[in-house]
ModelCIF file with pLDDT and N, C-alpha, C, O atoms, coordinates in Angstrom:
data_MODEL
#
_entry.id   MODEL 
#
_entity.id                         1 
_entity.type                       polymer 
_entity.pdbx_number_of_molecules   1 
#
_entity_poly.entity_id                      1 
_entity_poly.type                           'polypeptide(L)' 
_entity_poly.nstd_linkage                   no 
_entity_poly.nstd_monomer                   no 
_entity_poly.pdbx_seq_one_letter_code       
;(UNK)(UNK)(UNK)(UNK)(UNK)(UNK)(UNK)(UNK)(UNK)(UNK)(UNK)(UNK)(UNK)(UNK)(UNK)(UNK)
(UNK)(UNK)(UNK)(UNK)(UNK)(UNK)(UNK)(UNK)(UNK)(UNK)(UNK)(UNK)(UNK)(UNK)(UNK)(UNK)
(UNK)(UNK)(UNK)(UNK)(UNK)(UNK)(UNK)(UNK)(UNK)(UNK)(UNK)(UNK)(UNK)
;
_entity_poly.pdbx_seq_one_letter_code_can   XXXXXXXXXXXXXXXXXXXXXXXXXXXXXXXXXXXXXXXXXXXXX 
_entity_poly.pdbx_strand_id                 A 
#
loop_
_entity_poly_seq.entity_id 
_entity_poly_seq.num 
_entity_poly_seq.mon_id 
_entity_poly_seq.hetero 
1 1  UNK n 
1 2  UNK n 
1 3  UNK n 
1 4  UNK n 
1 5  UNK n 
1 6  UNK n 
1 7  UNK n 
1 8  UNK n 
1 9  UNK n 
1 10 UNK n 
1 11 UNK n 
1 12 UNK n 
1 13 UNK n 
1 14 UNK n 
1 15 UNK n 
1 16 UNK n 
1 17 UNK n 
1 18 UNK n 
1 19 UNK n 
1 20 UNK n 
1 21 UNK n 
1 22 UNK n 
1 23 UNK n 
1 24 UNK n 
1 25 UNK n 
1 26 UNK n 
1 27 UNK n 
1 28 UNK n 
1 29 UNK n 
1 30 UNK n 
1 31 UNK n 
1 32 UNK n 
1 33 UNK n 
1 34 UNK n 
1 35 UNK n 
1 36 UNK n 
1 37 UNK n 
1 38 UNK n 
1 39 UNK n 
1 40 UNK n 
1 41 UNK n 
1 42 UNK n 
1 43 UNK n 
1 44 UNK n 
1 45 UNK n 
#
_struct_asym.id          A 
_struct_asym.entity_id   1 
#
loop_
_ma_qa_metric.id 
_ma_qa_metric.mode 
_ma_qa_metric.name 
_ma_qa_metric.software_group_id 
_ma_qa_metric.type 
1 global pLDDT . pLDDT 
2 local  pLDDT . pLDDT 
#
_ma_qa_metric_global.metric_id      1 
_ma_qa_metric_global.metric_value   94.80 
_ma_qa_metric_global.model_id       1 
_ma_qa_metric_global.ordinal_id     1 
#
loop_
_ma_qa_metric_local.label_asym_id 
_ma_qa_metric_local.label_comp_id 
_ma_qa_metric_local.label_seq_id 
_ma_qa_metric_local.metric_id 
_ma_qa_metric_local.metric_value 
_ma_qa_metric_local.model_id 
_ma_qa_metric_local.ordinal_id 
A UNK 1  2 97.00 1 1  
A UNK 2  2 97.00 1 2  
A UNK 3  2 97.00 1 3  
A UNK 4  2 97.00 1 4  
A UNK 5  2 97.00 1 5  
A UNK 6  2 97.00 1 6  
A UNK 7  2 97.00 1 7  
A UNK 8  2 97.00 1 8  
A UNK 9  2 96.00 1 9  
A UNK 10 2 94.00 1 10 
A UNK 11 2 95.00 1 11 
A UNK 12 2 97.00 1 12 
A UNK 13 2 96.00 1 13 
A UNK 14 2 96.00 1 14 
A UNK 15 2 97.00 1 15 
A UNK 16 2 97.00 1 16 
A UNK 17 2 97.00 1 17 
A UNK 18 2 97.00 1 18 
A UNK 19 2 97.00 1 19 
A UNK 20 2 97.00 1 20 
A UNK 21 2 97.00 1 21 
A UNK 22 2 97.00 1 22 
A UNK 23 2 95.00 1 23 
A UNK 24 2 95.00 1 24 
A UNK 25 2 96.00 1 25 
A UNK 26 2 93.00 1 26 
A UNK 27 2 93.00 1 27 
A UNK 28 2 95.00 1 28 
A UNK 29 2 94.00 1 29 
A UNK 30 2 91.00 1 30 
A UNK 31 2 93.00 1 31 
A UNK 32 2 90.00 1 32 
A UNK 33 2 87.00 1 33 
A UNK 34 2 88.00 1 34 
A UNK 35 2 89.00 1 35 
A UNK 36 2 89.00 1 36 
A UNK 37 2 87.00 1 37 
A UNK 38 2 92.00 1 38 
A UNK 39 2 95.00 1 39 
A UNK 40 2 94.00 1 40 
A UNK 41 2 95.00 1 41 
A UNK 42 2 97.00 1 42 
A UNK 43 2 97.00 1 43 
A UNK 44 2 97.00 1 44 
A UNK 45 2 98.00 1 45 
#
loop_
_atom_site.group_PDB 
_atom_site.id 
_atom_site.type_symbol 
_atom_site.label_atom_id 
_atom_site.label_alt_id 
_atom_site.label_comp_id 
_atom_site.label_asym_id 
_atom_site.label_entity_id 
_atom_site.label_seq_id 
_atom_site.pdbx_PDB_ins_code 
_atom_site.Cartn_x 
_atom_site.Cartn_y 
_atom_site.Cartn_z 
_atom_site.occupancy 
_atom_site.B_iso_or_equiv 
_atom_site.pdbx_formal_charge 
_atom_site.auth_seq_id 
_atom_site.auth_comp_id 
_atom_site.auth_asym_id 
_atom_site.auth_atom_id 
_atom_site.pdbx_PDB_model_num 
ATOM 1   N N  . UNK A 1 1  ? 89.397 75.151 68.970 1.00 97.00 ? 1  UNK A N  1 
ATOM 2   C CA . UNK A 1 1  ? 88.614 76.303 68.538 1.00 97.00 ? 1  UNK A CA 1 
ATOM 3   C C  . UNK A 1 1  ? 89.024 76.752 67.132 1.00 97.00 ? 1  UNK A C  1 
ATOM 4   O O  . UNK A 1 1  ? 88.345 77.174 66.197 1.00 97.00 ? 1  UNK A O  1 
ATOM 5   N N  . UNK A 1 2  ? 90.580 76.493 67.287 1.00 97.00 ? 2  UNK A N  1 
ATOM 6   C CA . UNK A 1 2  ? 90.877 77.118 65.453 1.00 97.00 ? 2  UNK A CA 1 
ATOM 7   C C  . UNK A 1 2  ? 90.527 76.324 64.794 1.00 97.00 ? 2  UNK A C  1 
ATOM 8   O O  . UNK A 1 2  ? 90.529 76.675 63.614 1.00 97.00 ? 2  UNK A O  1 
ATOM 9   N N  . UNK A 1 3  ? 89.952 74.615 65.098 1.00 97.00 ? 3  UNK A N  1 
ATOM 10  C CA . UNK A 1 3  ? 89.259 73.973 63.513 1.00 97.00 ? 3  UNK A CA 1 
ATOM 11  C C  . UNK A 1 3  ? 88.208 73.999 63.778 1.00 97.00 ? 3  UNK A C  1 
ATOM 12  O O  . UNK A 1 3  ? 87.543 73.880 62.749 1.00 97.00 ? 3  UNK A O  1 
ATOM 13  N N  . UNK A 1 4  ? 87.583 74.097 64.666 1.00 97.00 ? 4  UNK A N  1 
ATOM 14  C CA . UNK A 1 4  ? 85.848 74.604 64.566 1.00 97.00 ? 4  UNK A CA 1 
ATOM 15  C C  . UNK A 1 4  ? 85.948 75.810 63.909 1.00 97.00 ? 4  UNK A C  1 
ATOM 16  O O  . UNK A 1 4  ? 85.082 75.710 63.041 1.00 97.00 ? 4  UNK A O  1 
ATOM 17  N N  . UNK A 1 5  ? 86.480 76.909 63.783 1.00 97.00 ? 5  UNK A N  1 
ATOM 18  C CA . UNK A 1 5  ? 86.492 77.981 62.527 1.00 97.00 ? 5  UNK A CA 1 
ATOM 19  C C  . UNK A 1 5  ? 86.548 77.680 61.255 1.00 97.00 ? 5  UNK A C  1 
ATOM 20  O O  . UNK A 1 5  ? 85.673 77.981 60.442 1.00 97.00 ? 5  UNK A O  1 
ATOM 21  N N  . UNK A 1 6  ? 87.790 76.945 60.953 1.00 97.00 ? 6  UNK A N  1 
ATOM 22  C CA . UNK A 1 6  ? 88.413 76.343 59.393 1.00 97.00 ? 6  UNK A CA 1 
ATOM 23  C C  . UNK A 1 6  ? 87.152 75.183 59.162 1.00 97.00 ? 6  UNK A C  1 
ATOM 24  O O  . UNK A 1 6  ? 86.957 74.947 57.970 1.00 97.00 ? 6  UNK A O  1 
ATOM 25  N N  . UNK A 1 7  ? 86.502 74.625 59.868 1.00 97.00 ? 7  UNK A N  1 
ATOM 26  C CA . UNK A 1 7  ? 85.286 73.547 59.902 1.00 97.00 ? 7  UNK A CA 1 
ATOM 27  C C  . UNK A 1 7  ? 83.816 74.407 59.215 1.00 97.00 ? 7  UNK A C  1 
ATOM 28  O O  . UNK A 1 7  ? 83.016 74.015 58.365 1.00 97.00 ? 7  UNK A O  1 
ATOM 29  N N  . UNK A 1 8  ? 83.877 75.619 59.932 1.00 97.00 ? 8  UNK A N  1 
ATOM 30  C CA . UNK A 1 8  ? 82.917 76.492 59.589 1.00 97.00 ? 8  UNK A CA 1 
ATOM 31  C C  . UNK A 1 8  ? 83.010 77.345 58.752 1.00 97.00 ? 8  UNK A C  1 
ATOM 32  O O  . UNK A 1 8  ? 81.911 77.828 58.479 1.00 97.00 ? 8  UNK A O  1 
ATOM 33  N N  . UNK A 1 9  ? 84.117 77.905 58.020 1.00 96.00 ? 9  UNK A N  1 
ATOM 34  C CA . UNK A 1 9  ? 84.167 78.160 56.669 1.00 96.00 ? 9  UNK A CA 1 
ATOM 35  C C  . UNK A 1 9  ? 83.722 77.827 55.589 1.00 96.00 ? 9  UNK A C  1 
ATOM 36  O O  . UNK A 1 9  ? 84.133 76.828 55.000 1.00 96.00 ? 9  UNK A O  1 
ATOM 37  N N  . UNK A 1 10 ? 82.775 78.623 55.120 1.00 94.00 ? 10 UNK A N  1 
ATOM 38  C CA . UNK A 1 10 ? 82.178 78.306 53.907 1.00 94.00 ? 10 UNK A CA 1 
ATOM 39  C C  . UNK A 1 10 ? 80.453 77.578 54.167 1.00 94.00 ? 10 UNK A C  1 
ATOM 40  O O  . UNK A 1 10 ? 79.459 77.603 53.442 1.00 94.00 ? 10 UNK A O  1 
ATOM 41  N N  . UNK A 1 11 ? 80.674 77.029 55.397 1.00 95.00 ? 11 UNK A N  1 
ATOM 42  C CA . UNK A 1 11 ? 79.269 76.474 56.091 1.00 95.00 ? 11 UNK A CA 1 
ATOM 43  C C  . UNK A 1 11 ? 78.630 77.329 56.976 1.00 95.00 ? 11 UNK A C  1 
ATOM 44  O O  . UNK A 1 11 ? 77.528 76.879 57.289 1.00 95.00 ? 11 UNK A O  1 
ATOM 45  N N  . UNK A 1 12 ? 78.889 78.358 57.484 1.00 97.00 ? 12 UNK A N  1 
ATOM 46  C CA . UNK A 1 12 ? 78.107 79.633 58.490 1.00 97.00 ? 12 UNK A CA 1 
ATOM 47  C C  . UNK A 1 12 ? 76.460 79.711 57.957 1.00 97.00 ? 12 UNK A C  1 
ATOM 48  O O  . UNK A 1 12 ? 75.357 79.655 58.500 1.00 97.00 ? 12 UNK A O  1 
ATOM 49  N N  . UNK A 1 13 ? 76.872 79.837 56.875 1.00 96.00 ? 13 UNK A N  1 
ATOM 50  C CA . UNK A 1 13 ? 75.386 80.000 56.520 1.00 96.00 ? 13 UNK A CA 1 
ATOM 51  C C  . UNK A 1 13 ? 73.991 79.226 57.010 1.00 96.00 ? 13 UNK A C  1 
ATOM 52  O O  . UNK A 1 13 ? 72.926 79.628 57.479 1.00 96.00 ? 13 UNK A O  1 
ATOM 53  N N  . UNK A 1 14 ? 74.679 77.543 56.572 1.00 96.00 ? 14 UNK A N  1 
ATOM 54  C CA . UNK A 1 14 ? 73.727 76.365 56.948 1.00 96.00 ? 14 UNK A CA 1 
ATOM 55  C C  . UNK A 1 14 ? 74.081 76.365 58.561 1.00 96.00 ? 14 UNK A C  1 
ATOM 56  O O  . UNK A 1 14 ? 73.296 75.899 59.387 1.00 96.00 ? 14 UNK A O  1 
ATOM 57  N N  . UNK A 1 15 ? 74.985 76.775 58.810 1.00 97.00 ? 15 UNK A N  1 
ATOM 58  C CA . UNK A 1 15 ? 75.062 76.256 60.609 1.00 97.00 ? 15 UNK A CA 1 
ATOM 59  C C  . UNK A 1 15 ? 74.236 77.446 60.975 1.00 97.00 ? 15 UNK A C  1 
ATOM 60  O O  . UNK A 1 15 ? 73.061 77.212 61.258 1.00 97.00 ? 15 UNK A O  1 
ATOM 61  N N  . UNK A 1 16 ? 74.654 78.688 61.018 1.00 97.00 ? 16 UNK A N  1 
ATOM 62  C CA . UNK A 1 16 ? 73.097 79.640 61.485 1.00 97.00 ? 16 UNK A CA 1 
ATOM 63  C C  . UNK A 1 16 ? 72.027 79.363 61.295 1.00 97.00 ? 16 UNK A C  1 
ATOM 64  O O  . UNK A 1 16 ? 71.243 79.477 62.237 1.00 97.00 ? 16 UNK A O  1 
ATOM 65  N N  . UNK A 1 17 ? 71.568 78.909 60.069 1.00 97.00 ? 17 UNK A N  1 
ATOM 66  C CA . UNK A 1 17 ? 70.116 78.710 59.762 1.00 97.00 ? 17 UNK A CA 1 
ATOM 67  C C  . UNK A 1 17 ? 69.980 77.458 60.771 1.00 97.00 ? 17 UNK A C  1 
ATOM 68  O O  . UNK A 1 17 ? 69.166 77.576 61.686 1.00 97.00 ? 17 UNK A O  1 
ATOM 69  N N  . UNK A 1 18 ? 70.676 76.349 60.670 1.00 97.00 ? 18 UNK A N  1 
ATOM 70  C CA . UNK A 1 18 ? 70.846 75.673 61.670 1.00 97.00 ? 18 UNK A CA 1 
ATOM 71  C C  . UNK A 1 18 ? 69.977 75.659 63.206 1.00 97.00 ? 18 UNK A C  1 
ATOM 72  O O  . UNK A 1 18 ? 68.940 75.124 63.596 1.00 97.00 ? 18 UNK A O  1 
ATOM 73  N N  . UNK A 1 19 ? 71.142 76.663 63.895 1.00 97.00 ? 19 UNK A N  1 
ATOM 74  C CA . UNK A 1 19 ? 70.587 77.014 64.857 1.00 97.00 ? 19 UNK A CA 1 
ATOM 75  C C  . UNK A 1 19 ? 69.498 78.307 65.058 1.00 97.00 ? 19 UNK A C  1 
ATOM 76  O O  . UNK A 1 19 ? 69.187 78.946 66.063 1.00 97.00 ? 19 UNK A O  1 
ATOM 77  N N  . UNK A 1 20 ? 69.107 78.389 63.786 1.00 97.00 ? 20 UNK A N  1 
ATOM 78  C CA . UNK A 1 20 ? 68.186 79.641 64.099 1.00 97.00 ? 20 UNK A CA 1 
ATOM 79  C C  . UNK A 1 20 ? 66.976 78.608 64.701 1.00 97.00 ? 20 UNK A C  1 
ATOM 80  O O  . UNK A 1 20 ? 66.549 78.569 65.854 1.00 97.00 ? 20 UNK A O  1 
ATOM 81  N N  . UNK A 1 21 ? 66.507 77.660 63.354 1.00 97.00 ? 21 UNK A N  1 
ATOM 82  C CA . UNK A 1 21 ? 65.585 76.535 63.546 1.00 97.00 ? 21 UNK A CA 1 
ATOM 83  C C  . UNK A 1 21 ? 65.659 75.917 64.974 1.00 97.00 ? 21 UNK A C  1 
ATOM 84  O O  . UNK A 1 21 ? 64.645 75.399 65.441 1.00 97.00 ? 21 UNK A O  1 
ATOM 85  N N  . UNK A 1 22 ? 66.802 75.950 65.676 1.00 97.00 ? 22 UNK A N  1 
ATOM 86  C CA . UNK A 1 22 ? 67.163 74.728 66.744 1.00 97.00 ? 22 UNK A CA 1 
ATOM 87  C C  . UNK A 1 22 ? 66.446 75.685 67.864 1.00 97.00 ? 22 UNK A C  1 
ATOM 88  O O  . UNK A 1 22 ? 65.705 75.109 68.662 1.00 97.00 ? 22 UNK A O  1 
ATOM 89  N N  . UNK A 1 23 ? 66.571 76.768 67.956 1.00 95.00 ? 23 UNK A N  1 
ATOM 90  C CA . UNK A 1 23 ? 66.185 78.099 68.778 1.00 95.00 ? 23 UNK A CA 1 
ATOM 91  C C  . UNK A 1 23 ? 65.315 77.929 68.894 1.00 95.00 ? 23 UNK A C  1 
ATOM 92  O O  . UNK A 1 23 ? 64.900 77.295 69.863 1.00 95.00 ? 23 UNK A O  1 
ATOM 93  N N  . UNK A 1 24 ? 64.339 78.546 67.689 1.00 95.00 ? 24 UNK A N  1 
ATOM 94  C CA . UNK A 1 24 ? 62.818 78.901 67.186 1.00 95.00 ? 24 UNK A CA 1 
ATOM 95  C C  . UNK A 1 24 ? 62.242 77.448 67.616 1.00 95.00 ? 24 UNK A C  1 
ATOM 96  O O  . UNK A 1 24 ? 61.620 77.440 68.678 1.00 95.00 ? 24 UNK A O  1 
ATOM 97  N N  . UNK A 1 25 ? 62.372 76.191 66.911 1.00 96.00 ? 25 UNK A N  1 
ATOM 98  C CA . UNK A 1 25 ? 61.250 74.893 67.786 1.00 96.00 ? 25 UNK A CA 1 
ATOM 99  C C  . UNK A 1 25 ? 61.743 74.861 69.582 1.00 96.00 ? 25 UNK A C  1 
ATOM 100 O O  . UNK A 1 25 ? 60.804 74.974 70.371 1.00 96.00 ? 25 UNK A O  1 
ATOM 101 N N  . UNK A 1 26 ? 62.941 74.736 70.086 1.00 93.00 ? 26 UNK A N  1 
ATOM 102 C CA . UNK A 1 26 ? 63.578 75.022 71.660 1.00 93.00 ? 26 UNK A CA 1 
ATOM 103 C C  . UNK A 1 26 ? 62.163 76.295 72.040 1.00 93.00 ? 26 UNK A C  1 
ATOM 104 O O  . UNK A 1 26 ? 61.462 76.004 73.009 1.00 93.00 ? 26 UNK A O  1 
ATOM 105 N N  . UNK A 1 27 ? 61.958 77.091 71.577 1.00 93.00 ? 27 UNK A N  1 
ATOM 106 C CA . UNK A 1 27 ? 61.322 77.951 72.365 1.00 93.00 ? 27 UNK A CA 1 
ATOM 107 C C  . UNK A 1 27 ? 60.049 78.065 71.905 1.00 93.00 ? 27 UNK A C  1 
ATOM 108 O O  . UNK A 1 27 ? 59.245 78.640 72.638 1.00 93.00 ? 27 UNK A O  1 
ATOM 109 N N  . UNK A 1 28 ? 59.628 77.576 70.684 1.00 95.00 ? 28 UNK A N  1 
ATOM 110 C CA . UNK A 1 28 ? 58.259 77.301 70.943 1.00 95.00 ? 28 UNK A CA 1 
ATOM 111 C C  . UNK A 1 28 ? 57.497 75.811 71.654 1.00 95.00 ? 28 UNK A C  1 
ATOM 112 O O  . UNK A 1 28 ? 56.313 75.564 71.881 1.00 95.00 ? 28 UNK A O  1 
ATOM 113 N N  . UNK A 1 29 ? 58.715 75.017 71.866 1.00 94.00 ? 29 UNK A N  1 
ATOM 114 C CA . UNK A 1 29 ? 58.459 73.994 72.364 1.00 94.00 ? 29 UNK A CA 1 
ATOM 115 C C  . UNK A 1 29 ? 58.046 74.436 73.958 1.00 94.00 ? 29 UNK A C  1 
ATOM 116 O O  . UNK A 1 29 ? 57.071 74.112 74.637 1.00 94.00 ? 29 UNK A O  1 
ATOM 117 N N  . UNK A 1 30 ? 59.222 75.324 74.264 1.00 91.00 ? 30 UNK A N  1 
ATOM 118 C CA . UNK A 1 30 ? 59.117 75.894 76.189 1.00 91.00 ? 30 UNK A CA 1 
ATOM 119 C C  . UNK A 1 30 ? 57.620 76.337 76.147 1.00 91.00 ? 30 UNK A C  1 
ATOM 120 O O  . UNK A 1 30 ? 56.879 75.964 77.057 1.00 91.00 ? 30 UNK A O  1 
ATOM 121 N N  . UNK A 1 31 ? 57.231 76.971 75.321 1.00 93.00 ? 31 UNK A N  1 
ATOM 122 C CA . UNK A 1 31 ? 55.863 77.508 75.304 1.00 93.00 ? 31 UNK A CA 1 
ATOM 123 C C  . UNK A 1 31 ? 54.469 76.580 75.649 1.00 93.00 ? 31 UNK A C  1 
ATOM 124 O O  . UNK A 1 31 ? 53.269 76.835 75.739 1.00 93.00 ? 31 UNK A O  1 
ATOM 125 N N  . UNK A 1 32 ? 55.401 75.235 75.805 1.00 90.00 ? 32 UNK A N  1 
ATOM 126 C CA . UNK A 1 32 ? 53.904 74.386 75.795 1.00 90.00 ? 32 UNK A CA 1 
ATOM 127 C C  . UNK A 1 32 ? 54.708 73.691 77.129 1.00 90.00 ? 32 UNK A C  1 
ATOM 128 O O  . UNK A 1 32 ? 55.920 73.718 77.342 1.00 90.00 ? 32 UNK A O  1 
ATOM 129 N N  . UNK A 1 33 ? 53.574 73.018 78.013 1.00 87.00 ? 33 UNK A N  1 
ATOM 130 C CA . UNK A 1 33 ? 53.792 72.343 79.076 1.00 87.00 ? 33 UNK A CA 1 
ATOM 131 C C  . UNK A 1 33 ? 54.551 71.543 79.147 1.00 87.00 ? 33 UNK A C  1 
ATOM 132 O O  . UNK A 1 33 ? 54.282 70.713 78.278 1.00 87.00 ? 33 UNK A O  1 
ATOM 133 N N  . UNK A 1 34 ? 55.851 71.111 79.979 1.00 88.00 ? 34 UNK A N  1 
ATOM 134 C CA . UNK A 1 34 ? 56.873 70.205 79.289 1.00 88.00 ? 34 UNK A CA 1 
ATOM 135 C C  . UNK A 1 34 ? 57.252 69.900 77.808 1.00 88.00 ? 34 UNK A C  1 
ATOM 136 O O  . UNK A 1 34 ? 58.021 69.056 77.349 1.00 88.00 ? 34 UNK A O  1 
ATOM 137 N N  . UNK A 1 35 ? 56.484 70.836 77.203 1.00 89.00 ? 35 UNK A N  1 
ATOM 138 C CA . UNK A 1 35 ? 57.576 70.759 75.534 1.00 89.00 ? 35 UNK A CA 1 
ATOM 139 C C  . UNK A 1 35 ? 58.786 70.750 75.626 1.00 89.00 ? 35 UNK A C  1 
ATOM 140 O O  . UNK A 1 35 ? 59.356 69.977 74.857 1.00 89.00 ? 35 UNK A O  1 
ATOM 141 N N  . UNK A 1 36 ? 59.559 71.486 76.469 1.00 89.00 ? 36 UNK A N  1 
ATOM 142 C CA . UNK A 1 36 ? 60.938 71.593 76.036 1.00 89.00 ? 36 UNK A CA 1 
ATOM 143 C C  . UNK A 1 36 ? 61.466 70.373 76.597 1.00 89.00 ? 36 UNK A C  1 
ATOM 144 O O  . UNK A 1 36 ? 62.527 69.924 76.165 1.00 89.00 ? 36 UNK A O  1 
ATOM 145 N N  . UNK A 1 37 ? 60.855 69.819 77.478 1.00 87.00 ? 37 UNK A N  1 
ATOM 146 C CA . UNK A 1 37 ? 61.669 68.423 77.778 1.00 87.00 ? 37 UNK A CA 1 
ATOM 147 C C  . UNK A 1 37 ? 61.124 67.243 77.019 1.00 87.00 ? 37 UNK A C  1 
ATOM 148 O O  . UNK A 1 37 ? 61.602 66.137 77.270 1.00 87.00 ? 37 UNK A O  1 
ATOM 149 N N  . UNK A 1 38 ? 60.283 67.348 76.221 1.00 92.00 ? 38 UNK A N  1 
ATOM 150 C CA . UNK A 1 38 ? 59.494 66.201 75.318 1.00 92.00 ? 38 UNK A CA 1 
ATOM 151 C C  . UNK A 1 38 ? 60.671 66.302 74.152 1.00 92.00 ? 38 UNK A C  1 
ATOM 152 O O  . UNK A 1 38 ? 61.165 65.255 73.735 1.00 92.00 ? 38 UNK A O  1 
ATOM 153 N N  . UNK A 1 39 ? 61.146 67.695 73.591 1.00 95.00 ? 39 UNK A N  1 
ATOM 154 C CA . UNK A 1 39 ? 61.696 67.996 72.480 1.00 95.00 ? 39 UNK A CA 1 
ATOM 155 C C  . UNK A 1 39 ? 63.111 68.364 72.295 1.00 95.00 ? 39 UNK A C  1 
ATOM 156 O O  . UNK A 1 39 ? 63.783 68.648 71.303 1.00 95.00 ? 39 UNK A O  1 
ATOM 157 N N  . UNK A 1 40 ? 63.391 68.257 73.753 1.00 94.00 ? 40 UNK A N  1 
ATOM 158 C CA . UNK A 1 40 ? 64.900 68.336 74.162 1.00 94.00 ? 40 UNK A CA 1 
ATOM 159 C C  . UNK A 1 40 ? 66.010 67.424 74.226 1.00 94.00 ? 40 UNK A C  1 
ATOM 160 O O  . UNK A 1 40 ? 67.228 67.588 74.290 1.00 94.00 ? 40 UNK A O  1 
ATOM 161 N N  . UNK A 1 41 ? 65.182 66.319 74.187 1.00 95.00 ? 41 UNK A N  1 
ATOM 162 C CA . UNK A 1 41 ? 66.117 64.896 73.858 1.00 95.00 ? 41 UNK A CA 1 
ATOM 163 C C  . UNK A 1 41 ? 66.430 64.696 72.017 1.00 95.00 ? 41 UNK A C  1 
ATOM 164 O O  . UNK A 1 41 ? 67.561 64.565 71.549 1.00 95.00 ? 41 UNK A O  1 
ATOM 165 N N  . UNK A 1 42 ? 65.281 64.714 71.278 1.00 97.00 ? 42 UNK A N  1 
ATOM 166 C CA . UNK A 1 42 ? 65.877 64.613 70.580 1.00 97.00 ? 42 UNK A CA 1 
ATOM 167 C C  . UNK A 1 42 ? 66.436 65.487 69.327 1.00 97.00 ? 42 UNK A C  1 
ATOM 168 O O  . UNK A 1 42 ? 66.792 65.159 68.195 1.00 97.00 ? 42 UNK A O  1 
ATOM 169 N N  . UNK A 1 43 ? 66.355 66.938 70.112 1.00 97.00 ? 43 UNK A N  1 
ATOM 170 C CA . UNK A 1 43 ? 66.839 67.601 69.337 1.00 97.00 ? 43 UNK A CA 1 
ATOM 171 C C  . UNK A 1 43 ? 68.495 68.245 69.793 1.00 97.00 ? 43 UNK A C  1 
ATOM 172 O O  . UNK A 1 43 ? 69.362 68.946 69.273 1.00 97.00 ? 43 UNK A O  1 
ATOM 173 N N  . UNK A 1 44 ? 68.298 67.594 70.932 1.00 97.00 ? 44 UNK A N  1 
ATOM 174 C CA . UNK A 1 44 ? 69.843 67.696 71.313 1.00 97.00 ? 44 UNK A CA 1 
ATOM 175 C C  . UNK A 1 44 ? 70.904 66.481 70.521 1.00 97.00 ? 44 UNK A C  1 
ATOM 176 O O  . UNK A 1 44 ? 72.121 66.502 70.704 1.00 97.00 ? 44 UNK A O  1 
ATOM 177 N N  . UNK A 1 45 ? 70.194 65.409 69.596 1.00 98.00 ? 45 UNK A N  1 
ATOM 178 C CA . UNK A 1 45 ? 70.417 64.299 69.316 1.00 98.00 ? 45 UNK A CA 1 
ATOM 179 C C  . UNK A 1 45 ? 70.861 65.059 67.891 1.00 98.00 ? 45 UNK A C  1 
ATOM 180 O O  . UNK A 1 45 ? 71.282 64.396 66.943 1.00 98.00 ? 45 UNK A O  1 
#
């Protein structure tokens, strides 16, 4: 856990935006009939 911090120093920025994006398509994907499992492979990739 303490080098996933020292890893994320200085990168928070791009890793939030990151997962803001990873969120936002994850849940507009759920929004459609099996989207989230069409879009869940390879965005878990």
């Amino acid at each position: 856990m303490e080098e996933a911090r020292e890893a994320l120093e200085g990168n928070w920025s791009v890793a939030v935006g990151a997962t803001a994006v990873f969120l936002l398509v994850s849940f507009v994907a759920g929004m459609v009939p099996l989207g989230g499992l069409i879009v869940g492979g390879p965005m878990a990739f």
